[in-house]
PDB file of N, CA and C in Angstrom:
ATOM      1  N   UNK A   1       0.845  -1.169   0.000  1.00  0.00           N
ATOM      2  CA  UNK A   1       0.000   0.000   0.000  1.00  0.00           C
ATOM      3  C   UNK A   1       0.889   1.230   0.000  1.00  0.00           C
ATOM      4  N   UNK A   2       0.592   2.125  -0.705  1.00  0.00           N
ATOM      5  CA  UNK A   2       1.572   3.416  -0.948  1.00  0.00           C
ATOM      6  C   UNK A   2       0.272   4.325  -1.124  1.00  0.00           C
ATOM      7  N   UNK A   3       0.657   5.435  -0.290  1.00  0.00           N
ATOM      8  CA  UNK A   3      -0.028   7.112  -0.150  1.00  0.00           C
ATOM      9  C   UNK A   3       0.551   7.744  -1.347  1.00  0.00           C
ATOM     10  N   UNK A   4      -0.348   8.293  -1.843  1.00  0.00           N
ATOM     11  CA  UNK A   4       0.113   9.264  -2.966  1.00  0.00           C
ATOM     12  C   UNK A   4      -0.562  10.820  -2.737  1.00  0.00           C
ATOM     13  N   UNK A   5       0.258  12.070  -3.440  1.00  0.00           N
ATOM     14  CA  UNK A   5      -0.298  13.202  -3.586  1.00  0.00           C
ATOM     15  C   UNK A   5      -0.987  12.820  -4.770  1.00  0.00           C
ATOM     16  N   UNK A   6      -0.095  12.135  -5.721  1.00  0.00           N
ATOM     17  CA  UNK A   6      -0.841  12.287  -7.196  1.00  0.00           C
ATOM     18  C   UNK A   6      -1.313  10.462  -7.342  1.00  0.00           C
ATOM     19  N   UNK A   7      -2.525  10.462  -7.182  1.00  0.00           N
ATOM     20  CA  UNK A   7      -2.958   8.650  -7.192  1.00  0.00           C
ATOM     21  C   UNK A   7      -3.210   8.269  -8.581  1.00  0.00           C
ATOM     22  N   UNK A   8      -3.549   8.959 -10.038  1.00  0.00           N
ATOM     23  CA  UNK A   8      -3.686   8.544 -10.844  1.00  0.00           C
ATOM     24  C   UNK A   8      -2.341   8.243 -11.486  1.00  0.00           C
ATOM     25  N   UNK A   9      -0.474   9.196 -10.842  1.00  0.00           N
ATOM     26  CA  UNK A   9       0.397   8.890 -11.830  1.00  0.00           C
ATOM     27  C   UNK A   9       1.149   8.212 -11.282  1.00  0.00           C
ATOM     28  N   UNK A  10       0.948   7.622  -9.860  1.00  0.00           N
ATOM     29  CA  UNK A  10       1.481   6.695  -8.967  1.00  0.00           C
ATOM     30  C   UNK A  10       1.185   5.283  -9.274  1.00  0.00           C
ATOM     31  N   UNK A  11      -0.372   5.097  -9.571  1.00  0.00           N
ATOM     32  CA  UNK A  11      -0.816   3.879  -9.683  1.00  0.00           C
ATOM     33  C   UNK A  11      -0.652   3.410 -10.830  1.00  0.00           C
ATOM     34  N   UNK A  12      -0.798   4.744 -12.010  1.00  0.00           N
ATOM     35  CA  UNK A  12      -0.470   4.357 -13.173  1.00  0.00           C
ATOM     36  C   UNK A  12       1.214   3.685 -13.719  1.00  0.00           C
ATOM     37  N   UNK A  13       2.299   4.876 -13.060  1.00  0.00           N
ATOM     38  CA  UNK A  13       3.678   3.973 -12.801  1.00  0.00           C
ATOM     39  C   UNK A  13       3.876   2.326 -12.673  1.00  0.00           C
ATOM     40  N   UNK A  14       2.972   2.059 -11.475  1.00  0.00           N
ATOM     41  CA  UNK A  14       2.937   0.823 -10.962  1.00  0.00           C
ATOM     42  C   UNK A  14       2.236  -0.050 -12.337  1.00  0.00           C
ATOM     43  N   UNK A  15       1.215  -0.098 -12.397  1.00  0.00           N
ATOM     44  CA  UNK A  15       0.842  -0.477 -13.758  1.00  0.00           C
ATOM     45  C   UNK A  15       1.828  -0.887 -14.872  1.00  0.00           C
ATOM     46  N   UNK A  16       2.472  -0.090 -15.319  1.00  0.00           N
ATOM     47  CA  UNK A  16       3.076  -0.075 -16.028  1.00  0.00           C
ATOM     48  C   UNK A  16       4.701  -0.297 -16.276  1.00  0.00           C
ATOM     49  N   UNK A  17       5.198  -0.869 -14.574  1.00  0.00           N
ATOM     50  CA  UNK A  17       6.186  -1.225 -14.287  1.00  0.00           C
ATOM     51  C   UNK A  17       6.003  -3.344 -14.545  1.00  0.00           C
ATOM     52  N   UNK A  18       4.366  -3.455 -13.531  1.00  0.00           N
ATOM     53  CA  UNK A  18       3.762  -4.432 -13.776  1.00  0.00           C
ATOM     54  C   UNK A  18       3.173  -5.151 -15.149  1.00  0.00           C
ATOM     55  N   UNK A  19       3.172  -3.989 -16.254  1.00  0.00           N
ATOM     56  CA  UNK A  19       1.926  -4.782 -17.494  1.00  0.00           C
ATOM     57  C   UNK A  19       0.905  -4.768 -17.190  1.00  0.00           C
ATOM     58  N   UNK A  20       0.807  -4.176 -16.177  1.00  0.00           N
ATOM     59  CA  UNK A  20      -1.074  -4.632 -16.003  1.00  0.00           C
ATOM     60  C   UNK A  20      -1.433  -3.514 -16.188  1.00  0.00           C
ATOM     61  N   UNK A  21      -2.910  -3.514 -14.912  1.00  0.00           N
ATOM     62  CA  UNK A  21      -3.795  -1.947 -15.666  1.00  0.00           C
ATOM     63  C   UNK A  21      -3.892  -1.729 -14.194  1.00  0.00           C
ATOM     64  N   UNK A  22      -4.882  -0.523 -13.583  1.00  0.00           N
ATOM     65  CA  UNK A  22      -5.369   0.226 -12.678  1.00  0.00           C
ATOM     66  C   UNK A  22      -6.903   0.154 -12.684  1.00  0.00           C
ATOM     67  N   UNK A  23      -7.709  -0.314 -11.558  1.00  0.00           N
ATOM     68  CA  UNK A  23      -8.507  -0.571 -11.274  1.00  0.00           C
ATOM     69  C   UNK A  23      -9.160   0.725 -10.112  1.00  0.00           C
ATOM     70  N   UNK A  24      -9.431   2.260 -10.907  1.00  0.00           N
ATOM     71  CA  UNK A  24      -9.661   3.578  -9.922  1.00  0.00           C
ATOM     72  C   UNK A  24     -11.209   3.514  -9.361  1.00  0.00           C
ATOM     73  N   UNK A  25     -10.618   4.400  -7.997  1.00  0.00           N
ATOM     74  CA  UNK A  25     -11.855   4.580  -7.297  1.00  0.00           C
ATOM     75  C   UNK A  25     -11.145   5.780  -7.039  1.00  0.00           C
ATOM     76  N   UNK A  26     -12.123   6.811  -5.816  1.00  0.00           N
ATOM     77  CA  UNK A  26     -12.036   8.058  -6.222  1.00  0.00           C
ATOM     78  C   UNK A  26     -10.857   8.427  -4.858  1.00  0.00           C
ATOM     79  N   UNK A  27     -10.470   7.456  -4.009  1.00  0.00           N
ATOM     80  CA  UNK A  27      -9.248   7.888  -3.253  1.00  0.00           C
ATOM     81  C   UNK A  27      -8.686   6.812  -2.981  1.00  0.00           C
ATOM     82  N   UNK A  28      -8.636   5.647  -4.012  1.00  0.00           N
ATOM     83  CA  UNK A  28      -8.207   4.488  -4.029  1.00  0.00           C
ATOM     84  C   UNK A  28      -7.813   3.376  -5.025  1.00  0.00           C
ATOM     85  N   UNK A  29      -6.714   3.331  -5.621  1.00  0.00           N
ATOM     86  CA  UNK A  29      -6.751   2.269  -7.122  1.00  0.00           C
ATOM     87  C   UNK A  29      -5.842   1.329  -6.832  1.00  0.00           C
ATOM     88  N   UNK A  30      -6.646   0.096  -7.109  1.00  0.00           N
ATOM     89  CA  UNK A  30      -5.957  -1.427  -7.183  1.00  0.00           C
ATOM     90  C   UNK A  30      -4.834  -1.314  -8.014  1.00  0.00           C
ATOM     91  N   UNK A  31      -3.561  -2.160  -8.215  1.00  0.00           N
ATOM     92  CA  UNK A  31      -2.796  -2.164  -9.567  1.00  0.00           C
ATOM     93  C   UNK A  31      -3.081  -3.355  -9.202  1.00  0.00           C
ATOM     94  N   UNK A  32      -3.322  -4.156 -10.462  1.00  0.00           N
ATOM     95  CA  UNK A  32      -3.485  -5.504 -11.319  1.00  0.00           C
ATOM     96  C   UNK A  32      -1.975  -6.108 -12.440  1.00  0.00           C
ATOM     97  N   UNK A  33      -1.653  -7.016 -12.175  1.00  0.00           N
ATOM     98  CA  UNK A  33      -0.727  -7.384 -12.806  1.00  0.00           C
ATOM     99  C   UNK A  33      -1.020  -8.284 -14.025  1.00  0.00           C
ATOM    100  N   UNK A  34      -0.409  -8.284 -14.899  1.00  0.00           N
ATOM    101  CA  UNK A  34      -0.496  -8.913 -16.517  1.00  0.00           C
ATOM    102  C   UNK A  34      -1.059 -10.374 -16.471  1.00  0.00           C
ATOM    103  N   UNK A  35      -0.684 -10.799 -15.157  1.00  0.00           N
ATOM    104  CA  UNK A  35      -2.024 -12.158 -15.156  1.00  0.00           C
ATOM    105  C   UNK A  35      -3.232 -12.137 -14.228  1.00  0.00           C
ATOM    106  N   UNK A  36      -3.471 -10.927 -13.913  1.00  0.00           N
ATOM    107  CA  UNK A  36      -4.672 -10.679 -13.505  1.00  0.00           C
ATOM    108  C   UNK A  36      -4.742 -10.646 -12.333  1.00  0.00           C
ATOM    109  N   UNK A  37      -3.562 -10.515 -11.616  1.00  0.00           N
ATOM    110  CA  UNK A  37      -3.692 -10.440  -9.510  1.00  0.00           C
ATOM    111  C   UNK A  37      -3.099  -9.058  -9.085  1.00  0.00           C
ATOM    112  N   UNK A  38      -4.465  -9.132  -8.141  1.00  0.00           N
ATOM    113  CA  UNK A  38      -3.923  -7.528  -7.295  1.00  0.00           C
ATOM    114  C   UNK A  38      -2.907  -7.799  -6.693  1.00  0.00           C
ATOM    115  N   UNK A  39      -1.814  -6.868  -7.391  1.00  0.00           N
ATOM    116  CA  UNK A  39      -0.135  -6.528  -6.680  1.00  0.00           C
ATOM    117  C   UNK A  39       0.000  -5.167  -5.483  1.00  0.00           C
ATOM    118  N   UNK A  40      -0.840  -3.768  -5.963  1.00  0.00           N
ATOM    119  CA  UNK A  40      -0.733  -2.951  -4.698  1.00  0.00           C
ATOM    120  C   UNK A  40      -1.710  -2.382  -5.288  1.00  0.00           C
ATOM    121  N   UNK A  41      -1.724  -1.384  -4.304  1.00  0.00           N
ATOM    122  CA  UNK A  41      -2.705  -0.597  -3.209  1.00  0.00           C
ATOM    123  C   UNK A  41      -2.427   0.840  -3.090  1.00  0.00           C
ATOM    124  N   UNK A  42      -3.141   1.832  -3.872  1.00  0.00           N
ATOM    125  CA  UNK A  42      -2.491   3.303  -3.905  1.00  0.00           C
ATOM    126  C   UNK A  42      -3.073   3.915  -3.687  1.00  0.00           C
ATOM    127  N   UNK A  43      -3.068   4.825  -2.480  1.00  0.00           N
ATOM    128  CA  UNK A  43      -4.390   5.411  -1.630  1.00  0.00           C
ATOM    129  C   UNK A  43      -4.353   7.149  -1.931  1.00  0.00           C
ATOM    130  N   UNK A  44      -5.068   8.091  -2.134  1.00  0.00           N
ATOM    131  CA  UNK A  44      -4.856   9.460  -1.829  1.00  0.00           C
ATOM    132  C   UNK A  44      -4.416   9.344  -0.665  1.00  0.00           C
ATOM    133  N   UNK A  45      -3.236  10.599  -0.645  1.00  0.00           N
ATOM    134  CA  UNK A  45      -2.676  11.272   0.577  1.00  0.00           C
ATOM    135  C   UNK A  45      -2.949  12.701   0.653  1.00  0.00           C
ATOM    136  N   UNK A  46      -3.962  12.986   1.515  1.00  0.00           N
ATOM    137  CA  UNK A  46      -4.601  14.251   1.367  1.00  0.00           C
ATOM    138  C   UNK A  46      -3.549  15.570   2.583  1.00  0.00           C
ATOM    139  N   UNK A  47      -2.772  14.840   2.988  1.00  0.00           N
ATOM    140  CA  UNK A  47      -2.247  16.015   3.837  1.00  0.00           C
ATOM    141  C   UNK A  47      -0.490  15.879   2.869  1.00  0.00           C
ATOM    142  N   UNK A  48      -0.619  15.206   2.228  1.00  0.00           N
ATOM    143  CA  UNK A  48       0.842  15.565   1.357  1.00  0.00           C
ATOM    144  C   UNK A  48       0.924  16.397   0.047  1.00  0.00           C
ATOM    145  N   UNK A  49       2.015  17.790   0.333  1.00  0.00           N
ATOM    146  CA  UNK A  49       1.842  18.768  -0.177  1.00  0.00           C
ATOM    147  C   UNK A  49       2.975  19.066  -1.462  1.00  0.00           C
ATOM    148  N   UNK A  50       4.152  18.068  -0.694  1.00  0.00           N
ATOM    149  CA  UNK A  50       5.556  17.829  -1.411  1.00  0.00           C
ATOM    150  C   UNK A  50       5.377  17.254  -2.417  1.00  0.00           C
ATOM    151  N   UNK A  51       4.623  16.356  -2.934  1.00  0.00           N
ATOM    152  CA  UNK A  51       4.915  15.148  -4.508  1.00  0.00           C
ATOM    153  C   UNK A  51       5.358  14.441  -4.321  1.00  0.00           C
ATOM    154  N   UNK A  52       5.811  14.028  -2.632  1.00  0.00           N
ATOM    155  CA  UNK A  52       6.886  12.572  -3.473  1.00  0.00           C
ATOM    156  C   UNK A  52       6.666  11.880  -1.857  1.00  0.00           C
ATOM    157  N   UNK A  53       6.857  10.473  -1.907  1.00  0.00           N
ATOM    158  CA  UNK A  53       6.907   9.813  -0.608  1.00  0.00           C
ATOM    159  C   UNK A  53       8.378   9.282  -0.526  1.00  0.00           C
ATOM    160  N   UNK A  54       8.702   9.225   0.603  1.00  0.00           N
ATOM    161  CA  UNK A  54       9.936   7.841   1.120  1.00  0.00           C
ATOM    162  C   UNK A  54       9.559   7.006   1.102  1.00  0.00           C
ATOM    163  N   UNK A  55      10.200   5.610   1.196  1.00  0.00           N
ATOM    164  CA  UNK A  55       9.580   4.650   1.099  1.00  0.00           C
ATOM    165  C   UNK A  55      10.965   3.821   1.497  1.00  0.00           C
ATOM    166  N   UNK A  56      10.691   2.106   2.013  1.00  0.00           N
ATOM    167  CA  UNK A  56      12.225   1.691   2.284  1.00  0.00           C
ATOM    168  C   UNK A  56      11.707   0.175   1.642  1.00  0.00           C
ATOM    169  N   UNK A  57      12.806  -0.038   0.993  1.00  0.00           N
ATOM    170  CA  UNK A  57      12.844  -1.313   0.557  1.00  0.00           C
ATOM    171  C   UNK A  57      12.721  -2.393   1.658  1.00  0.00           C
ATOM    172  N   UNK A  58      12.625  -4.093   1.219  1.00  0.00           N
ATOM    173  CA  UNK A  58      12.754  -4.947   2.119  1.00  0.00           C
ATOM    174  C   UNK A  58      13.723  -4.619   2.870  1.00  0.00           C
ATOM    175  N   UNK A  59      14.857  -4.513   2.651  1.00  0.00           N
ATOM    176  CA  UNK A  59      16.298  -4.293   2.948  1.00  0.00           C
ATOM    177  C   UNK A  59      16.700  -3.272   4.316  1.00  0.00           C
ATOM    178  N   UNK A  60      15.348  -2.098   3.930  1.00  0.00           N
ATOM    179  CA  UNK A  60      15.265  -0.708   4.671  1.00  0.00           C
ATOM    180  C   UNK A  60      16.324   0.041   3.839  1.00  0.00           C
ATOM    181  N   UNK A  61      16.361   0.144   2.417  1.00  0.00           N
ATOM    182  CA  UNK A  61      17.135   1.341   1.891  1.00  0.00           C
ATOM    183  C   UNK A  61      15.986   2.189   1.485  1.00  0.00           C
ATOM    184  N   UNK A  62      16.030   3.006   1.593  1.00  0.00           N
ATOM    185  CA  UNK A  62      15.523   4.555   1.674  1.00  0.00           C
ATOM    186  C   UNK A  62      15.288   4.380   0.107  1.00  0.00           C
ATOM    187  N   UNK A  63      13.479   5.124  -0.505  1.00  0.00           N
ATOM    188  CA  UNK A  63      13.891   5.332  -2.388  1.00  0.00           C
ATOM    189  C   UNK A  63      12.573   6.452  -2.076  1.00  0.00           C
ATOM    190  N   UNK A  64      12.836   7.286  -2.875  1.00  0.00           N
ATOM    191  CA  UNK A  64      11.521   8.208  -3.255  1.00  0.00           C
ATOM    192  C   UNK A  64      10.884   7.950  -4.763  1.00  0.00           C
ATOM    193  N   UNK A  65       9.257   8.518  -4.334  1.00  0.00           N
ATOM    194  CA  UNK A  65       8.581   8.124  -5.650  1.00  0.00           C
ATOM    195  C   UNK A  65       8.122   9.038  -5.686  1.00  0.00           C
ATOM    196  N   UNK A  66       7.816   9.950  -6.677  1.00  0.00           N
ATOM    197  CA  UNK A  66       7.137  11.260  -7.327  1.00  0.00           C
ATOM    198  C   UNK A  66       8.044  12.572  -7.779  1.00  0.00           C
TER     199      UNK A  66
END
């Protein structure tokens, strides 16, 4: 599950990292993968003002998205 400022170019990324498509709702889109299983979860983030999240790998290395 990942918070987004921007949920349509977040989920869409994911999508398209995956092959699959985006499944939108209006503060919430499934990503679907190229054989048809929900992979994540991309929620509006209504108090984020910056564009971009942290995020940490399995590992805990630090990556930003936006």
């Amino acid at each position: 599950m990942f918070d987004a400022a921007d949920l349509h170019a977040e989920s869409a990324f994911w999508a398209g990292m995956l092959g699959g498509h985006v499944f939108p709702d209006e503060t919430f889109h499934s990503v679907i993968d190229a054989a048809g299983e929900w992979r994540i979860g991309v929620q509006l983030d209504l108090d984020s003002d910056e564009g971009h999240q942290v995020y940490a790998d399995p590992a805990g290395h630090p990556f930003c998205i936006g």
